[in-house]
Protein backbone atom coordinates (compact mmCIF):
# COMPACT_ATOMS: atom_id res chain seq x y z
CA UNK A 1 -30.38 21.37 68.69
CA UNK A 2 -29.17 21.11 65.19
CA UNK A 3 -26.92 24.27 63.94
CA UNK A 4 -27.01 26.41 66.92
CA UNK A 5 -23.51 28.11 67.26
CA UNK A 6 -21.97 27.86 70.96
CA UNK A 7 -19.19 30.12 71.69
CA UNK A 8 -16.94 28.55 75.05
CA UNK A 9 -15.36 31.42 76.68
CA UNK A 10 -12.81 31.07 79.79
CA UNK A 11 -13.05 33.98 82.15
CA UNK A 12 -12.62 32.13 85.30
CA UNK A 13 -10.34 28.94 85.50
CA UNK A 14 -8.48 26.79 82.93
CA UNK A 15 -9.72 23.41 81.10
CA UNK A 16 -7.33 20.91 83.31
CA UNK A 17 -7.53 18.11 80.86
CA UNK A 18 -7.46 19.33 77.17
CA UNK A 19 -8.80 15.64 76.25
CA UNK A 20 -11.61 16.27 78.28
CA UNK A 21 -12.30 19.44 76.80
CA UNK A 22 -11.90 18.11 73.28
CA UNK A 23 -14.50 15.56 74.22
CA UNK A 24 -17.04 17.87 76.09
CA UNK A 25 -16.76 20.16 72.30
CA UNK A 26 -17.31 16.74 70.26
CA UNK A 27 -20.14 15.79 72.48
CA UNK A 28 -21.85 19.51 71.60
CA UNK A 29 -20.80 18.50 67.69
CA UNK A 30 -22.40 15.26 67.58
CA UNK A 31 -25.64 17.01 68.88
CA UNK A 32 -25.58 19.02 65.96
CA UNK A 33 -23.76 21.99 67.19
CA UNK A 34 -21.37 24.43 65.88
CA UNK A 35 -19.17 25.14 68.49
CA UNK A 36 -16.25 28.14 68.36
CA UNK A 37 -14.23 27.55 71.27
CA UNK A 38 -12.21 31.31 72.37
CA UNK A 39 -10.30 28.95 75.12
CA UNK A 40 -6.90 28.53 74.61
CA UNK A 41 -4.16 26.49 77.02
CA UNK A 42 -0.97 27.96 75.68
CA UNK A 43 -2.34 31.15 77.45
CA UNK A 44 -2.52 29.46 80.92
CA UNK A 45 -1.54 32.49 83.29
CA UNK A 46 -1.60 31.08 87.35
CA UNK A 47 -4.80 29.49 88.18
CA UNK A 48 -6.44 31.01 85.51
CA UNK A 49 -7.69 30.15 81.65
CA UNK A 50 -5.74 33.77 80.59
CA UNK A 51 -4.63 36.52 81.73
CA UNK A 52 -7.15 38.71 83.03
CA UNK A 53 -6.87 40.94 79.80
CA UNK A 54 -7.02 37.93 77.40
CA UNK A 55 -9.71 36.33 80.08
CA UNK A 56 -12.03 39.89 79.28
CA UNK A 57 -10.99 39.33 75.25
CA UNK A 58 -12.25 35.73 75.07
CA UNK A 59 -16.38 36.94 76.65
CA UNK A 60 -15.91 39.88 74.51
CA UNK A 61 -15.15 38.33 71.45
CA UNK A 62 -17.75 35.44 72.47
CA UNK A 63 -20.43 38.02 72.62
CA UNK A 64 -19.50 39.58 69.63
CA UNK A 65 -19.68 36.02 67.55
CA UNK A 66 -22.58 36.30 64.97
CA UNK A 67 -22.67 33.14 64.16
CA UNK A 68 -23.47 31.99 68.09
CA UNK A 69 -26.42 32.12 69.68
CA UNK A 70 -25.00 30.59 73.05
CA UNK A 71 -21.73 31.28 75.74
CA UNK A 72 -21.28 27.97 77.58
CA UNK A 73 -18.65 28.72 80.11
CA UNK A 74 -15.41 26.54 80.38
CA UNK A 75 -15.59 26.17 83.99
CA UNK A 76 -15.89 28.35 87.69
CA UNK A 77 -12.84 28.31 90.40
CA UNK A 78 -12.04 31.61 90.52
CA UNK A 79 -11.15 34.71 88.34
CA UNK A 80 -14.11 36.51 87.46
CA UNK A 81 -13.97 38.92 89.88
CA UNK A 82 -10.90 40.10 88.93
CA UNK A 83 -12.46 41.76 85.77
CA UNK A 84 -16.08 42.11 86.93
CA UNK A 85 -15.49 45.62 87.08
CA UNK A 86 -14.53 45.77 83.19
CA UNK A 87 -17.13 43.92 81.80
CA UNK A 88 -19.03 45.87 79.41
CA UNK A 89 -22.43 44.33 80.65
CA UNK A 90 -24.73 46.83 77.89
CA UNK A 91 -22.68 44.80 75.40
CA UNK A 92 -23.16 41.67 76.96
CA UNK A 93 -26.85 42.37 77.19
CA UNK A 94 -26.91 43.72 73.49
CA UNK A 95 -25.65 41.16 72.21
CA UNK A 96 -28.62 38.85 72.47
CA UNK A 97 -26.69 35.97 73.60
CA UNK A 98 -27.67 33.36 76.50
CA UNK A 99 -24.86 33.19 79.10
CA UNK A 100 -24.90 29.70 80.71
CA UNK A 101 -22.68 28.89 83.70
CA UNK A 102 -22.63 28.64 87.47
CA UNK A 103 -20.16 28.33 90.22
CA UNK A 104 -17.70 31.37 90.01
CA UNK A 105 -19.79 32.76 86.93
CA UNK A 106 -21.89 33.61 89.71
CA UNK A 107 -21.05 36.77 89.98
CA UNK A 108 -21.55 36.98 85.95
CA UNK A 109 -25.45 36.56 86.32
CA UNK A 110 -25.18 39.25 89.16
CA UNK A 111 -23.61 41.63 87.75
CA UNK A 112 -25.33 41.48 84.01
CA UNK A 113 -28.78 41.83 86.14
CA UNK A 114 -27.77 44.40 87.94
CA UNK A 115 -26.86 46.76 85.09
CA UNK A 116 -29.35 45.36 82.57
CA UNK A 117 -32.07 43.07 83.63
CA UNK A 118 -30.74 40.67 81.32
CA UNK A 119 -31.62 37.36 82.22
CA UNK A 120 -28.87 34.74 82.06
CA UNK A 121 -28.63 31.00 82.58
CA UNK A 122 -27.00 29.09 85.66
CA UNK A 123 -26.61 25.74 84.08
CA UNK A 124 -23.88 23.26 82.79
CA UNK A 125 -20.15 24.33 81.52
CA UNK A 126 -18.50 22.58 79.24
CA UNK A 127 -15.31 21.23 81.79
CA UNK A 128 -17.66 19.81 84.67
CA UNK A 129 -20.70 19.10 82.65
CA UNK A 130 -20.40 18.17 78.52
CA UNK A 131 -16.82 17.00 79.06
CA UNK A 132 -17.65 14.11 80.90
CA UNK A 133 -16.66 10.47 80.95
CA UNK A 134 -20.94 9.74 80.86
CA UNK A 135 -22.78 12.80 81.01
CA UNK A 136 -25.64 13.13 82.87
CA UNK A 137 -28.55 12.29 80.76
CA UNK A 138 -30.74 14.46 83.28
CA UNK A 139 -28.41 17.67 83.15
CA UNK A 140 -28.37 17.12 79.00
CA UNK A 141 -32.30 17.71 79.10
CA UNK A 142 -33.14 20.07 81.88
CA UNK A 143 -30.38 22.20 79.98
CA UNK A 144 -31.81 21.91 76.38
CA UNK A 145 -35.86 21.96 77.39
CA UNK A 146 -34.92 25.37 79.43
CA UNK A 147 -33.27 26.95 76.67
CA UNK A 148 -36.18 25.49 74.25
CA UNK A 149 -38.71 27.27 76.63
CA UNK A 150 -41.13 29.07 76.81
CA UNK A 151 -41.78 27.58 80.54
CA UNK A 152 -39.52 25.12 82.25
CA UNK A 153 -40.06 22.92 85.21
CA UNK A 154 -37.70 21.71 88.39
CA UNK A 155 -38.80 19.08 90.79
CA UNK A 156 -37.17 18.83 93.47
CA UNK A 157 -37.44 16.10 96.95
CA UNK A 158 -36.91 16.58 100.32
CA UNK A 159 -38.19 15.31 103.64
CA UNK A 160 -39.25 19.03 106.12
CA UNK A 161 -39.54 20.92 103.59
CA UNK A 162 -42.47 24.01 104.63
CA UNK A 163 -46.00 23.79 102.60
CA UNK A 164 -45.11 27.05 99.77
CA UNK A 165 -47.12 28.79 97.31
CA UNK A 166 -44.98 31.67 96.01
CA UNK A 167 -44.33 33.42 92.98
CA UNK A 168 -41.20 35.82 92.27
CA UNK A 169 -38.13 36.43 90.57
CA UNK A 170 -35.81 33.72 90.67
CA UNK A 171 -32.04 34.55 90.97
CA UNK A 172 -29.10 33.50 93.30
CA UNK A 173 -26.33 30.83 92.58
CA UNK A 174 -23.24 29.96 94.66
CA UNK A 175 -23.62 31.00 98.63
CA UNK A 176 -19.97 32.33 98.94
CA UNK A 177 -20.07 34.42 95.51
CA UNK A 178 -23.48 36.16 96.77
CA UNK A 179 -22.00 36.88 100.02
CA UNK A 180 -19.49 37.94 98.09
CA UNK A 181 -20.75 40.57 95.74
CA UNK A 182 -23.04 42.03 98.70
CA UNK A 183 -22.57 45.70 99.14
CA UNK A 184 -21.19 46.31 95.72
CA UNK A 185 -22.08 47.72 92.15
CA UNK A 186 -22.86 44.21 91.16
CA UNK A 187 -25.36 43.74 93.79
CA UNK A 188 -29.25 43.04 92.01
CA UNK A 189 -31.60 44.42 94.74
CA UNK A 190 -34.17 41.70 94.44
CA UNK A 191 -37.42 41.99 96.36
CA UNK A 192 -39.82 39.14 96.40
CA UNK A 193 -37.80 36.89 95.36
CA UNK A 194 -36.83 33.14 95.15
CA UNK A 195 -33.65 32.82 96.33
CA UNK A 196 -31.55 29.79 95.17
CA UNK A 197 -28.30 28.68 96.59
CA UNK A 198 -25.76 26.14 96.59
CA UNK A 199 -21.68 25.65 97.35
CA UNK A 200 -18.65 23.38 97.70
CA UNK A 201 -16.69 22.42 100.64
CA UNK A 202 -17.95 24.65 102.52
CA UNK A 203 -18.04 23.20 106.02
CA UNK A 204 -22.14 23.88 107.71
CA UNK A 205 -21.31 26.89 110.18
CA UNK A 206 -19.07 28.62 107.42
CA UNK A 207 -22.37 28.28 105.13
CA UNK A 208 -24.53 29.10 108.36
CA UNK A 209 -22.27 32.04 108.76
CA UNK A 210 -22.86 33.17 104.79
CA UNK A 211 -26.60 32.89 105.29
CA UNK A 212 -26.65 35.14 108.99
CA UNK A 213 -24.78 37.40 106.95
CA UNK A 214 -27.29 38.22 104.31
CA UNK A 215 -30.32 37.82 106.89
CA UNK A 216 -28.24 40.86 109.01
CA UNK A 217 -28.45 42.60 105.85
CA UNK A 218 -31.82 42.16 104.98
CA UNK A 219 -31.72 40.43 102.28
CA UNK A 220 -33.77 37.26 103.02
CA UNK A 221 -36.32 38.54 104.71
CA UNK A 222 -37.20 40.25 101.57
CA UNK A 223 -37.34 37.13 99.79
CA UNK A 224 -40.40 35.12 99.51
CA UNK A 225 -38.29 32.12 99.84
CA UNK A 226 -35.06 30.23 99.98
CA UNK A 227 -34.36 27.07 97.93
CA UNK A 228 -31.26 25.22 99.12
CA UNK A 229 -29.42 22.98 96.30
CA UNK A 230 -26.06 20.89 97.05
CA UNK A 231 -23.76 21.48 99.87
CA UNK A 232 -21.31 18.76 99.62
CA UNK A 233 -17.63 18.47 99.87
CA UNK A 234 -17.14 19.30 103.83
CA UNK A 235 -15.81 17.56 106.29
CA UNK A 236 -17.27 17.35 109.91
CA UNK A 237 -14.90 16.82 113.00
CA UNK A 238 -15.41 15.29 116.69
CA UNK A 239 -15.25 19.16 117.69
CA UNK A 240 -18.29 19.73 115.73
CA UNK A 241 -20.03 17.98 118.84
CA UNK A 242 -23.61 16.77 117.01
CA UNK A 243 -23.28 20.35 114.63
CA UNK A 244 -24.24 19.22 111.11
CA UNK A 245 -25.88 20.44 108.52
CA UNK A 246 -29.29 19.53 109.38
CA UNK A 247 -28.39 21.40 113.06
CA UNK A 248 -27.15 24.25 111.17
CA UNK A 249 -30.43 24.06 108.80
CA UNK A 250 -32.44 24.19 112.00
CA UNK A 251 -31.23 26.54 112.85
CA UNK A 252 -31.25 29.04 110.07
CA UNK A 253 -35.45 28.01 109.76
CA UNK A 254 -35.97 29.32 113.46
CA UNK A 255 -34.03 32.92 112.52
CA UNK A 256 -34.81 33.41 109.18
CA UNK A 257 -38.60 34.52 108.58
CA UNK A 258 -38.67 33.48 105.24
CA UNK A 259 -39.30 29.73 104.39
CA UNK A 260 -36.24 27.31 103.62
CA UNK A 261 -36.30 24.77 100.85
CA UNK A 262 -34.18 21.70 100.61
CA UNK A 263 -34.17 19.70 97.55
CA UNK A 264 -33.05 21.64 94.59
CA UNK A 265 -30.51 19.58 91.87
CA UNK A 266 -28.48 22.57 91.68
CA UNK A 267 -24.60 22.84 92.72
CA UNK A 268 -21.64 21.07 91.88
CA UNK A 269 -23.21 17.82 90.96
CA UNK A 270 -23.35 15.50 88.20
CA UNK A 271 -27.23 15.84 87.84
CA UNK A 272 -27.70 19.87 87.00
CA UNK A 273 -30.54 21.43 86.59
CA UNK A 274 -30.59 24.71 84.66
CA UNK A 275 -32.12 27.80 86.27
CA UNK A 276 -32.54 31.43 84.02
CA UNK A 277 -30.51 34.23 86.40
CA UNK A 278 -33.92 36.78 86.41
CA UNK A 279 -37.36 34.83 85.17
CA UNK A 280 -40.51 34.31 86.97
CA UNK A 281 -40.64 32.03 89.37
CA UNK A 282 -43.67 29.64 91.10
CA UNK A 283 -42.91 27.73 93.92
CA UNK A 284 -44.84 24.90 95.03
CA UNK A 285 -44.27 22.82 97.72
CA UNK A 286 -46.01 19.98 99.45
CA UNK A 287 -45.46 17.43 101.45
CA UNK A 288 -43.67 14.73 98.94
CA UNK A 289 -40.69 18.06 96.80
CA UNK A 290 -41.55 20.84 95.35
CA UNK A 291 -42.06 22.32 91.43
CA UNK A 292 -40.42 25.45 90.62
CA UNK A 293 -41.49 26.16 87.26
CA UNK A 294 -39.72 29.29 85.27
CA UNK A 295 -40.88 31.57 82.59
CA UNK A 296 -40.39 34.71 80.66
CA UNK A 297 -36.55 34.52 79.56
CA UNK A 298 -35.00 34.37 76.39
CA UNK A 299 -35.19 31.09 74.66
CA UNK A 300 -33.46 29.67 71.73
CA UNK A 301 -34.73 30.55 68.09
């Protein structure tokens, strides 16, 4: 993607290895990019890439590049809640840049949908994703054929997964974010939807307890479906007695009247697919994965 202009803003967490971030920003160069990097370690405040003023500054001044077409996110952890309510999401929107992150930027997608209907992109960041030893040759080319467009495709495999056949608006992204923003100005009331989520080290009943939450709420069973990515990085104990995930999965298919998907290369993995925050949405499942093919979102020029 010769001469497209990438803009890396921090408003979450900070770069822990400034070698790896100067290789994940060479990597983008060497594919022909021009990338304008508003992350800075000297500002290092806590946990987080900046303060939460000079967090805001570096997405404003990202959106407000000319010569950038894309915002790749530095990386999730935490902090963007902290200046959700800030966020100038019109500008975002009017800007008529693609967003691209996931994790923690979460709550990005939600709340620019919300106020706008903007679509955005969960997809790779530059700490986790570019900035790797070996990059994922898969993650490199879902990312780059979504953005190319006009239609994008996602296979996914699982064994139980339910025959599907649905069409909707796809949106959703990290489990405890979603829960998270529930109830609140950010909240995108979604009705026949697709559904995707994922998380981290978040042990089965926590996630089963995330999921009961937004059934009691109503949100799932106004979904036409739910696609579950990765949920990795828990640990089970003797106490668990036999409870896994595939218990807790069980589970959540007998109570939840929607159908559940397993399958999806989404979460905090090394092979990403990307996902546009808002475009239409097919599902279709058989008996060996399911597609879930995308369209009507922004694409690169």
């Amino acid at each position: 993607m010769k001469n497209i202009g990438i803009a890396i803003a921090a408003p979450a967490g900070y770069a822990l290895d400034d070698a790896a971030l100067a290789r994940g920003i060479a990597r983008l160069e060497a594919q022909g990019c021009i990338v304008h990097n508003y992350y800075d370690s000297s500002a290092i405040f806590q946990r987080f890439a900046a303060t939460d003023d000079g967090r805001l500054a570096q997405l404003d001044t990202a959106a407000a590049d000319p010569d950038c077409q894309l915002v790749v996110m530095l990386r999730g952890q935490y902090g963007m809640s902290r200046i959700l309510p800030r966020i100038d999401f019109r500008k975002m929107a009017d800007s008529g840049k693609l967003f691209v992150g996931y994790s923690d930027i979460t709550a990005f997608h939600m709340g620019l949908y919300q106020a706008t209907g903007q679509i955005s992109f969960a997809g790779p960041m530059l700490n986790g994703d570019f900035a790797r030893d070996e990059p994922s040759e898969y993650t490199m080319s879902q990312f780059w054929d979504c953005l190319r467009g006009p239609t994008h495709t996602v296979r996914g495999t699982a064994a139980g997964n339910p025959l599907v056949d649905v069409e909707g608006t796809l949106w959703g992204g990290n489990l405890a974010m979603v829960n998270h923003l529930l109830g609140t100005p950010f909240w995108p009331q979604v009705d026949g939807g697709i559904l995707f989520l994922e998380d981290i080290g978040e042990h089965p009943y926590r996630v089963e307890r995330m999921l009961l939450q937004l059934h009691f709420a109503g949100v799932l069973a106004r979904q036409k479906a739910i696609v579950l990515g990765d949920f990795s990085g828990y640990r089970l104990s003797p106490a668990d007695n036999g409870y896994d995930f595939d218990a807790m999965l069980a589970f959540i298919r007998a109570t939840v009247p929607v159908p559940v998907l397993t399958g999806l290369p989404f979460g905090h993995i090394k092979d990403l697919c990307t996902l546009p925050f808002g475009a239409q949405a097919h599902l279709l499942s058989d008996a060996e994965g399911f597609d879930l093919t995308v369209s009507g979102y922004p694409t690169l020029p």
